[in-house]
N, C-alpha and C. Protein backbone atom coordinates (compact mmCIF):
# COMPACT_ATOMS: atom_id res chain seq x y z
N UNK A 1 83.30 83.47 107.91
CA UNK A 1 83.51 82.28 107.11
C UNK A 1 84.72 82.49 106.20
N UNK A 2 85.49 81.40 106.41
CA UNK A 2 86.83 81.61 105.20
C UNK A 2 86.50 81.19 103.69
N UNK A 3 86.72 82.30 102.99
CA UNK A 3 86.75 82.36 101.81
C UNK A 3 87.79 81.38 101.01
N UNK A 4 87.62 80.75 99.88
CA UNK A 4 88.41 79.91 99.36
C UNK A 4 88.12 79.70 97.85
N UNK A 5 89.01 79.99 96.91
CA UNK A 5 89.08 80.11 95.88
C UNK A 5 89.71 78.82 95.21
N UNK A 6 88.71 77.74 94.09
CA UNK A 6 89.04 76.38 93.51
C UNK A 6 90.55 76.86 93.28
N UNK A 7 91.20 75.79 93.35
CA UNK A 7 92.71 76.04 92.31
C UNK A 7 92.61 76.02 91.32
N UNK A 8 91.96 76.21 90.18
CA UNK A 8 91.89 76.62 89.18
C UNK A 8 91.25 78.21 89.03
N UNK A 9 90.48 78.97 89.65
CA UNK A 9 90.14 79.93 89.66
C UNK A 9 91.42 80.62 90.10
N UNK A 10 91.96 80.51 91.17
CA UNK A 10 93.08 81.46 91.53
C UNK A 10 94.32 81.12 90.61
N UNK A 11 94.27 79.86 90.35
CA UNK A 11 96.09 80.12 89.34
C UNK A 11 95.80 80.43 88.32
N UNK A 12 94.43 80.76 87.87
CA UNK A 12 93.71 81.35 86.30
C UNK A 12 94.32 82.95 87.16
N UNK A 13 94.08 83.08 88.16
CA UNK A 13 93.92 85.21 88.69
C UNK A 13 95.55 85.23 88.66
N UNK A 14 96.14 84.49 89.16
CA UNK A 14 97.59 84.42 89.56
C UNK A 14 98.08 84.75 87.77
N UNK A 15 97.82 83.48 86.66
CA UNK A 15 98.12 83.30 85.73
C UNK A 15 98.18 84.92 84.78
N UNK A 16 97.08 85.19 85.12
CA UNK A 16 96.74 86.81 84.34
C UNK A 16 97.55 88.30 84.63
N UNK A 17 97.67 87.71 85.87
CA UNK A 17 98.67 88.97 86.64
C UNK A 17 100.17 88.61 85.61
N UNK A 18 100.67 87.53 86.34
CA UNK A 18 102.22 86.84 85.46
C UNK A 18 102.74 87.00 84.19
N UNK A 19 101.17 86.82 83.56
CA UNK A 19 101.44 87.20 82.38
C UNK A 19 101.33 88.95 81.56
N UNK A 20 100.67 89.74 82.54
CA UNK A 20 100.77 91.50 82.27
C UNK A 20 102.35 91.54 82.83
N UNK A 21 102.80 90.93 83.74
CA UNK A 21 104.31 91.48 84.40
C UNK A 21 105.30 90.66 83.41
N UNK A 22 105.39 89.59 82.86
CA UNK A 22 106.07 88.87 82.23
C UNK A 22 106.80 87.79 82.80
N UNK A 23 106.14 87.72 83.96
CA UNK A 23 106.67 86.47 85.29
C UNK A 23 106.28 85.18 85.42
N UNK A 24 107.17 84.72 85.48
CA UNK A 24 106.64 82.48 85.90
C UNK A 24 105.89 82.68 86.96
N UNK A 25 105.26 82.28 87.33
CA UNK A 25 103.94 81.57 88.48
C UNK A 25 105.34 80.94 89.68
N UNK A 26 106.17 80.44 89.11
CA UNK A 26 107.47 79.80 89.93
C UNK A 26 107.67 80.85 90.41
N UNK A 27 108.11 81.70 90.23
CA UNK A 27 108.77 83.55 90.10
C UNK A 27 107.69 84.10 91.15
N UNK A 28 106.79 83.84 90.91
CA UNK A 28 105.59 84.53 91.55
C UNK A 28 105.67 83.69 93.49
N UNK A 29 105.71 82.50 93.13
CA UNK A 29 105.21 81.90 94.75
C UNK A 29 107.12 81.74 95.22
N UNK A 30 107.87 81.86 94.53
CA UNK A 30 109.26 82.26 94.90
C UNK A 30 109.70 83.36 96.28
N UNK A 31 110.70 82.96 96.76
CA UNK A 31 111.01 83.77 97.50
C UNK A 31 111.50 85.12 97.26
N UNK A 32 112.03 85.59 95.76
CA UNK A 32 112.33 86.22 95.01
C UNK A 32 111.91 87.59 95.83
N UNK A 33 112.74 89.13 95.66
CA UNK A 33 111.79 90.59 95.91
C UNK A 33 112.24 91.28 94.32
N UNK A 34 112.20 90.51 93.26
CA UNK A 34 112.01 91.39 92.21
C UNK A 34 111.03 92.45 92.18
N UNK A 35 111.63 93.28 91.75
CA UNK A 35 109.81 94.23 91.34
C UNK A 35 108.75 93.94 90.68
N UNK A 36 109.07 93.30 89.49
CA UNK A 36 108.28 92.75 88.64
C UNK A 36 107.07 91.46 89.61
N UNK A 37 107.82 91.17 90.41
CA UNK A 37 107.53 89.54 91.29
C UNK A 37 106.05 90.15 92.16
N UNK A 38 107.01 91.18 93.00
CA UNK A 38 106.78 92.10 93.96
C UNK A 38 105.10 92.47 93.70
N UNK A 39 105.18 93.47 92.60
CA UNK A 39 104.15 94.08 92.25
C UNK A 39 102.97 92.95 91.96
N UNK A 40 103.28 91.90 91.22
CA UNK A 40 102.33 91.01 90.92
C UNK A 40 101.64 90.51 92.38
N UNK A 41 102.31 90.30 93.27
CA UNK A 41 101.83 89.67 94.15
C UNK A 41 100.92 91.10 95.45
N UNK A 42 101.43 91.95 94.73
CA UNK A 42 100.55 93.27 95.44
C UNK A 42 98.90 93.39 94.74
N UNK A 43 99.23 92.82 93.69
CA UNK A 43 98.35 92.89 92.95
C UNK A 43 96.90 91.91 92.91
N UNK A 44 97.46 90.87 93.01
CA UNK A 44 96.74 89.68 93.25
C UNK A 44 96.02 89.83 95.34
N UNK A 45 97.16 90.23 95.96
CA UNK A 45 96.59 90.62 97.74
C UNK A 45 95.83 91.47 97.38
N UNK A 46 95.26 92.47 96.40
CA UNK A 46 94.59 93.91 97.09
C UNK A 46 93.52 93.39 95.61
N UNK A 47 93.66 92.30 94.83
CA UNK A 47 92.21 92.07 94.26
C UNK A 47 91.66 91.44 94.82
N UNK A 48 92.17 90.15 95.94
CA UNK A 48 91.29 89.45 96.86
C UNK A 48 90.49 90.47 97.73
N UNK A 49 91.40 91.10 98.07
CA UNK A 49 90.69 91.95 99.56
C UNK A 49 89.92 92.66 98.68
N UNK A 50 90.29 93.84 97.93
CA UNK A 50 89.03 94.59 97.65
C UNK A 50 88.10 94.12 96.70
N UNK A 51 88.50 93.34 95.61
CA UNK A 51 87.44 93.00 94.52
C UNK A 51 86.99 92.13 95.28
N UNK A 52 87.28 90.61 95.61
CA UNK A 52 86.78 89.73 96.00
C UNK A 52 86.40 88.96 97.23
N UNK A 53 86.55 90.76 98.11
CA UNK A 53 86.28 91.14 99.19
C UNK A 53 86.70 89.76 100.70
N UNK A 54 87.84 89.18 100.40
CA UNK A 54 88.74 88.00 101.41
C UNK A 54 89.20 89.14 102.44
N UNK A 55 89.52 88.54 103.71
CA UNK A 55 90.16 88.98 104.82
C UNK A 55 91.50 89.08 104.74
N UNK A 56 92.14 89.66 104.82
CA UNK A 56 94.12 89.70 105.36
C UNK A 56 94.31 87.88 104.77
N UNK A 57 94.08 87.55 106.00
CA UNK A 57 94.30 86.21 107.18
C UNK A 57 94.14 84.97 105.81
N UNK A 58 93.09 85.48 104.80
CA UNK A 58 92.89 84.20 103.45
C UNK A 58 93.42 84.31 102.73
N UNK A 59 94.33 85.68 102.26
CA UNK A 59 95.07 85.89 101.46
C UNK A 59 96.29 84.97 101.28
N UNK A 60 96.65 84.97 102.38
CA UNK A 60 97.82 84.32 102.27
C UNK A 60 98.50 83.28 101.50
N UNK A 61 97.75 82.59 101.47
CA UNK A 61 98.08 81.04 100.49
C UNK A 61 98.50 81.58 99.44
N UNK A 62 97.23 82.49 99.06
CA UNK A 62 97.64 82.98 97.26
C UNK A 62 98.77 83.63 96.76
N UNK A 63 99.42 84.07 97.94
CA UNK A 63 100.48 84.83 97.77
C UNK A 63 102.14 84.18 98.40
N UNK A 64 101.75 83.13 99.00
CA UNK A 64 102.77 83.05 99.61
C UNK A 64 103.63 83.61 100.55
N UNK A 65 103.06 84.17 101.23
CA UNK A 65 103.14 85.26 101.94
C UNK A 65 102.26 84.99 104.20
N UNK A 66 102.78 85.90 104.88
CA UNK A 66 102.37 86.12 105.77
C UNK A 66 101.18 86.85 105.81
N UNK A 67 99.80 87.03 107.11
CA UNK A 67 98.91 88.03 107.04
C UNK A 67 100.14 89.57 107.53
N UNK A 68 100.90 89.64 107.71
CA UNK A 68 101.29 91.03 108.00
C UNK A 68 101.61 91.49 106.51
N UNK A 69 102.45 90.78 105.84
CA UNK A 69 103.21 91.01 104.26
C UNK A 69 101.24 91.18 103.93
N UNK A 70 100.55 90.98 103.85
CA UNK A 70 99.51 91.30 102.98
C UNK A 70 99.26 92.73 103.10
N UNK A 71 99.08 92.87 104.70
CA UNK A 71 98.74 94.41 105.04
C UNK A 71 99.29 95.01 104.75
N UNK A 72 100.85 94.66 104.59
CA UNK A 72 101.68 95.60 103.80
C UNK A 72 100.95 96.24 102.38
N UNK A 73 101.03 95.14 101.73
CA UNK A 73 100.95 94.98 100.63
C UNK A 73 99.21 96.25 100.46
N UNK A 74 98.55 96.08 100.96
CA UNK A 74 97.18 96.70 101.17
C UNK A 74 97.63 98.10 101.24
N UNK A 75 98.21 98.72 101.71
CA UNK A 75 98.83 99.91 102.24
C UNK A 75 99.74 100.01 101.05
N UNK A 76 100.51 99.43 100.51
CA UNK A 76 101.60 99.59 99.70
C UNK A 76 100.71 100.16 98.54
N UNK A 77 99.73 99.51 97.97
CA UNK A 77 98.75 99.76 96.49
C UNK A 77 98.53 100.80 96.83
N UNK A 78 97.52 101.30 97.95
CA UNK A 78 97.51 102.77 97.96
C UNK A 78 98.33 103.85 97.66
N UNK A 79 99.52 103.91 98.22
CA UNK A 79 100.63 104.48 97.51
C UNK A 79 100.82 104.57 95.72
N UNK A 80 101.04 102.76 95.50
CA UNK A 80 101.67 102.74 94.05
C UNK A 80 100.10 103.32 92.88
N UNK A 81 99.00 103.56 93.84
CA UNK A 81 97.81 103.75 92.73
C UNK A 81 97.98 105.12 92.31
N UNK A 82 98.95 106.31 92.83
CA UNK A 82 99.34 107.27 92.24
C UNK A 82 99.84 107.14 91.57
N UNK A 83 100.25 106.23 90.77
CA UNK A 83 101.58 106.26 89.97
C UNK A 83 100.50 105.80 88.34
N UNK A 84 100.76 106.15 87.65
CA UNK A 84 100.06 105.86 86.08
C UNK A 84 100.56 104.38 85.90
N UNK A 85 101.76 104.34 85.75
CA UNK A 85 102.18 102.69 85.38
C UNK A 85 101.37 101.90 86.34
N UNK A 86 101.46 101.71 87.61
CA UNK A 86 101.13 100.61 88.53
C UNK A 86 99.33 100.64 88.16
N UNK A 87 98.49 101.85 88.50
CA UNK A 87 97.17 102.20 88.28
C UNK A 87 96.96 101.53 86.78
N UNK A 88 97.21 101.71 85.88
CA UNK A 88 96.57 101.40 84.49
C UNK A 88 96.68 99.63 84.79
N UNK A 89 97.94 99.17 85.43
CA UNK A 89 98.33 97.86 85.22
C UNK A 89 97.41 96.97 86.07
N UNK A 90 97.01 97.83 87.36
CA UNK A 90 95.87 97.43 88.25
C UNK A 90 94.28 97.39 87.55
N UNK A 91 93.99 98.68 87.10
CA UNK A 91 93.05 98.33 86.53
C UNK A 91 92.79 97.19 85.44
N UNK A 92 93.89 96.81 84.30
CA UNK A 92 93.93 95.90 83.11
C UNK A 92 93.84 94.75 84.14
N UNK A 93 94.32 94.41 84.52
CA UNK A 93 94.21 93.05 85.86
C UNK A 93 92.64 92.94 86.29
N UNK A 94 91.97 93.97 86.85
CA UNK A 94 91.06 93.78 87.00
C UNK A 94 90.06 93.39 86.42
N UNK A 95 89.90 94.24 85.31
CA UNK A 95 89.27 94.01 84.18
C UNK A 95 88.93 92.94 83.63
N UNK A 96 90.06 92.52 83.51
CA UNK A 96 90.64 91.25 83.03
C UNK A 96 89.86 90.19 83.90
N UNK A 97 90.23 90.02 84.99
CA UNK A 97 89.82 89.15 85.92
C UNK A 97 88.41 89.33 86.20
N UNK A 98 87.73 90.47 86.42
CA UNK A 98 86.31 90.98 86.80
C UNK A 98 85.12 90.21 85.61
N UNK A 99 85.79 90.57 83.89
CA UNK A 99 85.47 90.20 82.63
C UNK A 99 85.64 88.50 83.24
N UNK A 100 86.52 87.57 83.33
CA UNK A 100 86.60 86.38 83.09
C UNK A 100 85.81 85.74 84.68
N UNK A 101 85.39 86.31 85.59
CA UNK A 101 84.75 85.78 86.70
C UNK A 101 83.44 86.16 86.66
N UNK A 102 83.09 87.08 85.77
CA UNK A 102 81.78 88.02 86.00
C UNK A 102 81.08 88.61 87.17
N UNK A 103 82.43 89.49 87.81
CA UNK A 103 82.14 90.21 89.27
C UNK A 103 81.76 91.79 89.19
N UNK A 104 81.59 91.69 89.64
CA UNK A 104 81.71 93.27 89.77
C UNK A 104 82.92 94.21 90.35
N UNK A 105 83.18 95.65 89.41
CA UNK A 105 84.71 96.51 90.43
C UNK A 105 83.91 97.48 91.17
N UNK A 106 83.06 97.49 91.88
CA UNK A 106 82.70 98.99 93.05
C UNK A 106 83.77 99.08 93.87
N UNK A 107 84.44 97.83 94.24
CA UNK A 107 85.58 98.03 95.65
C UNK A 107 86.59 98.71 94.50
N UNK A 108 86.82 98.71 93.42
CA UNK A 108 88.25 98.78 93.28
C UNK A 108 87.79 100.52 92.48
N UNK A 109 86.78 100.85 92.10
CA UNK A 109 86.02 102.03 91.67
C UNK A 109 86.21 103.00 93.08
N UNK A 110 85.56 102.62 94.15
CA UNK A 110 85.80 102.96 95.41
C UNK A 110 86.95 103.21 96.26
N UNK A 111 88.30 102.25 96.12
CA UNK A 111 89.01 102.69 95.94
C UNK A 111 90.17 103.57 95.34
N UNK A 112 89.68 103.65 94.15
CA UNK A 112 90.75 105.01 93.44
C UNK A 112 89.72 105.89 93.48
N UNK A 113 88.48 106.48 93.90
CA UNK A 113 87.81 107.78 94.31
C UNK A 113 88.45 108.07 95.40
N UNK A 114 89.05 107.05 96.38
CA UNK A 114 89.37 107.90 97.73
C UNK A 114 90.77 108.22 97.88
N UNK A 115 91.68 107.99 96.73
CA UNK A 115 93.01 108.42 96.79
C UNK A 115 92.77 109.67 96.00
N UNK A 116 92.36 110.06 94.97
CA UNK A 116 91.89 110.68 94.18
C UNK A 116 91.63 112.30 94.93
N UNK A 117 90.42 111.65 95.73
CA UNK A 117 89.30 112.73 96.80
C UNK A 117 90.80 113.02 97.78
N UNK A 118 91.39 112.34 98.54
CA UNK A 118 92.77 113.07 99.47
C UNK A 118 93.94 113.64 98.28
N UNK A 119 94.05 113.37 97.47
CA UNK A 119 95.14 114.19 96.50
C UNK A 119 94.33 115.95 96.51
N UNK A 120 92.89 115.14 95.98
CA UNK A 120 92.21 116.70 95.73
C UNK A 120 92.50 117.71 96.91
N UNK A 121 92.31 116.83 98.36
CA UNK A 121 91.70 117.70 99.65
C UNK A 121 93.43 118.15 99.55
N UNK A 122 94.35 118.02 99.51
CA UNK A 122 95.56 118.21 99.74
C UNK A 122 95.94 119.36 98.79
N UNK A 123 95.57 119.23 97.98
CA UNK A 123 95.58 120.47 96.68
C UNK A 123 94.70 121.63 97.44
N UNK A 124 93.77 121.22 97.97
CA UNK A 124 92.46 122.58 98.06
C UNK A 124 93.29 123.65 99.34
N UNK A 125 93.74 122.20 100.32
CA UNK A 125 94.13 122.81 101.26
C UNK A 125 95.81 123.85 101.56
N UNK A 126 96.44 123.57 100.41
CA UNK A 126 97.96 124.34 100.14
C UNK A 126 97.00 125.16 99.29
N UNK A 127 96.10 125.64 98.29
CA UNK A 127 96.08 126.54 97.87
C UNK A 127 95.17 127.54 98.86
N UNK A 128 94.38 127.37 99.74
CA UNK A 128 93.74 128.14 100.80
C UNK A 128 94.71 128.90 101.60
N UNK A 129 95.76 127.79 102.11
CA UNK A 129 96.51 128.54 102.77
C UNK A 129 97.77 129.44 102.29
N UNK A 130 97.68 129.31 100.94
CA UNK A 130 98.57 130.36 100.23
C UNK A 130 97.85 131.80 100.19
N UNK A 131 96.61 131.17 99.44
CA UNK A 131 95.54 132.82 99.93
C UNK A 131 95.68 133.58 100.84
N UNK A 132 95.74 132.43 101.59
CA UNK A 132 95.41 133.40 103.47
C UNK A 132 96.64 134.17 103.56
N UNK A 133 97.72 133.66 103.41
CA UNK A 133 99.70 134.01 103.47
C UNK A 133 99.42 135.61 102.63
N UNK A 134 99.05 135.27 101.27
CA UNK A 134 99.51 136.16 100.27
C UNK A 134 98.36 137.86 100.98
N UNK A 135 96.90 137.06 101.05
CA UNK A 135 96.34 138.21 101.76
C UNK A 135 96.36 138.73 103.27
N UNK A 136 96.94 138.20 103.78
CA UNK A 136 97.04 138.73 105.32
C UNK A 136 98.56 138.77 105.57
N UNK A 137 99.45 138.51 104.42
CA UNK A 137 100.61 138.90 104.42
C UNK A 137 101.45 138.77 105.62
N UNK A 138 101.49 137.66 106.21
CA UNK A 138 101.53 136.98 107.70
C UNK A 138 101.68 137.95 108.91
N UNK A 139 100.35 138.83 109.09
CA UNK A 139 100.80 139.77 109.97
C UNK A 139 100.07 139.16 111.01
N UNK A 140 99.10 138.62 110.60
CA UNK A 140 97.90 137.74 111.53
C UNK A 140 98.26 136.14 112.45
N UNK A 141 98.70 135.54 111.20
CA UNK A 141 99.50 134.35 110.89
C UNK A 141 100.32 133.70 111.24
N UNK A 142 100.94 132.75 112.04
CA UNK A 142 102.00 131.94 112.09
C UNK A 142 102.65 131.71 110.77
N UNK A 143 103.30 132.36 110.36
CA UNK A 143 103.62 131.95 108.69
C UNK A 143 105.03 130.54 109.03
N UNK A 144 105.15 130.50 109.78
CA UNK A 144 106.21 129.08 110.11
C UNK A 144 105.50 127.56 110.39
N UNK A 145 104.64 127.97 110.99
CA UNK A 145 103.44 127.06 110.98
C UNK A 145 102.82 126.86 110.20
N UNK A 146 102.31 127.61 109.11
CA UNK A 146 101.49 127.31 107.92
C UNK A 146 102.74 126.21 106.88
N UNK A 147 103.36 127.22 106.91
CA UNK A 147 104.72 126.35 105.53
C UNK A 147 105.01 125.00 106.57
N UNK A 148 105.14 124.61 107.40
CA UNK A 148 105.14 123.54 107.85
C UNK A 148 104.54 122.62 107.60
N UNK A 149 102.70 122.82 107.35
CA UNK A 149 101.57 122.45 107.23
C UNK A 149 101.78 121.80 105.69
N UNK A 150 101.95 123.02 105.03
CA UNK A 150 101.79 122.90 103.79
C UNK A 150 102.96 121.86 103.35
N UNK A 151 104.21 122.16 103.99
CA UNK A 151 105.50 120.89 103.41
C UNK A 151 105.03 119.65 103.49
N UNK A 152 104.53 119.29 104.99
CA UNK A 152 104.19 117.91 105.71
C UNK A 152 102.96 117.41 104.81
N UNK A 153 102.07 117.94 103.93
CA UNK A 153 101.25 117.88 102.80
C UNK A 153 102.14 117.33 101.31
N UNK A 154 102.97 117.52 100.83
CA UNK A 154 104.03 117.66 99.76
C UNK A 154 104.35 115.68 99.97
């Protein structure tokens, strides 16, 4: 079933984003690739999908945008949620929006545990294989293969 959000509920979600970035709503459904533009509208695709759990395919309207530019956009947050600026600005959005709809964040809780949990596994796994290097002193070892491992990790 397609999901559909009153026009007043979404240009209230749209409105909240615009105003943390400092952007017109014009600016926003614009053809524009500011960053400022950019990010807002990453922002608003990956609270439908994960907070308010919409498909690709419904996004679209809200963004002005294609279903591929969403998936982008889905894939893109993952990335920018490493970053402190983009993450704090995602969460205040949420918040924000979660507080004024009275929803719940497990999707968006759920999502920064699992970027979080692969940063960790990526850490565990360059320091194991430094162990192994430093104690078997690559006599055992592919040591060209390991540092490979470990770069393509980086």
């Amino acid at each position: 079933m397609k999901k559909i959000l009153p026009e007043l509920k979404y240009k209230f979600l749209i409105q909240i984003v615009c105003d943390k970035l400092n952007i017109s709503i014009d600016d926003y459904f614009s053809n524009t690739r500011l960053e400022n533009v950019v990010t807002a509208r990453v922002i608003i695709a990956n609270i439908l999908t994960r907070v308010l759990e919409f498909i690709p395919i419904n996004v679209t309207p809200y963004i002005n945008r294609d279903h591929s530019t969403v998936s982008y956009y889905y894939i893109s947050h993952n990335a920018r949620m490493r970053t402190k600026q983009y993450s704090m600005l995602y969460e205040e959005c949420v918040n924000e929006i979660s507080n004024a709809l009275g929803i719940k964040k497990k999707l968006y809780e759920k999502s920064v545990k699992e970027i979080q949990d692969i940063d960790e596994i990526k850490k565990d796994i360059k320091k194991r294989f430094k162990t192994i290097l430093f104690l078997n002193k690559g006599k055992i070892l592919n040591i060209n293969l390991i540092e490979n491992i470990i770069n393509k990790l980086n």
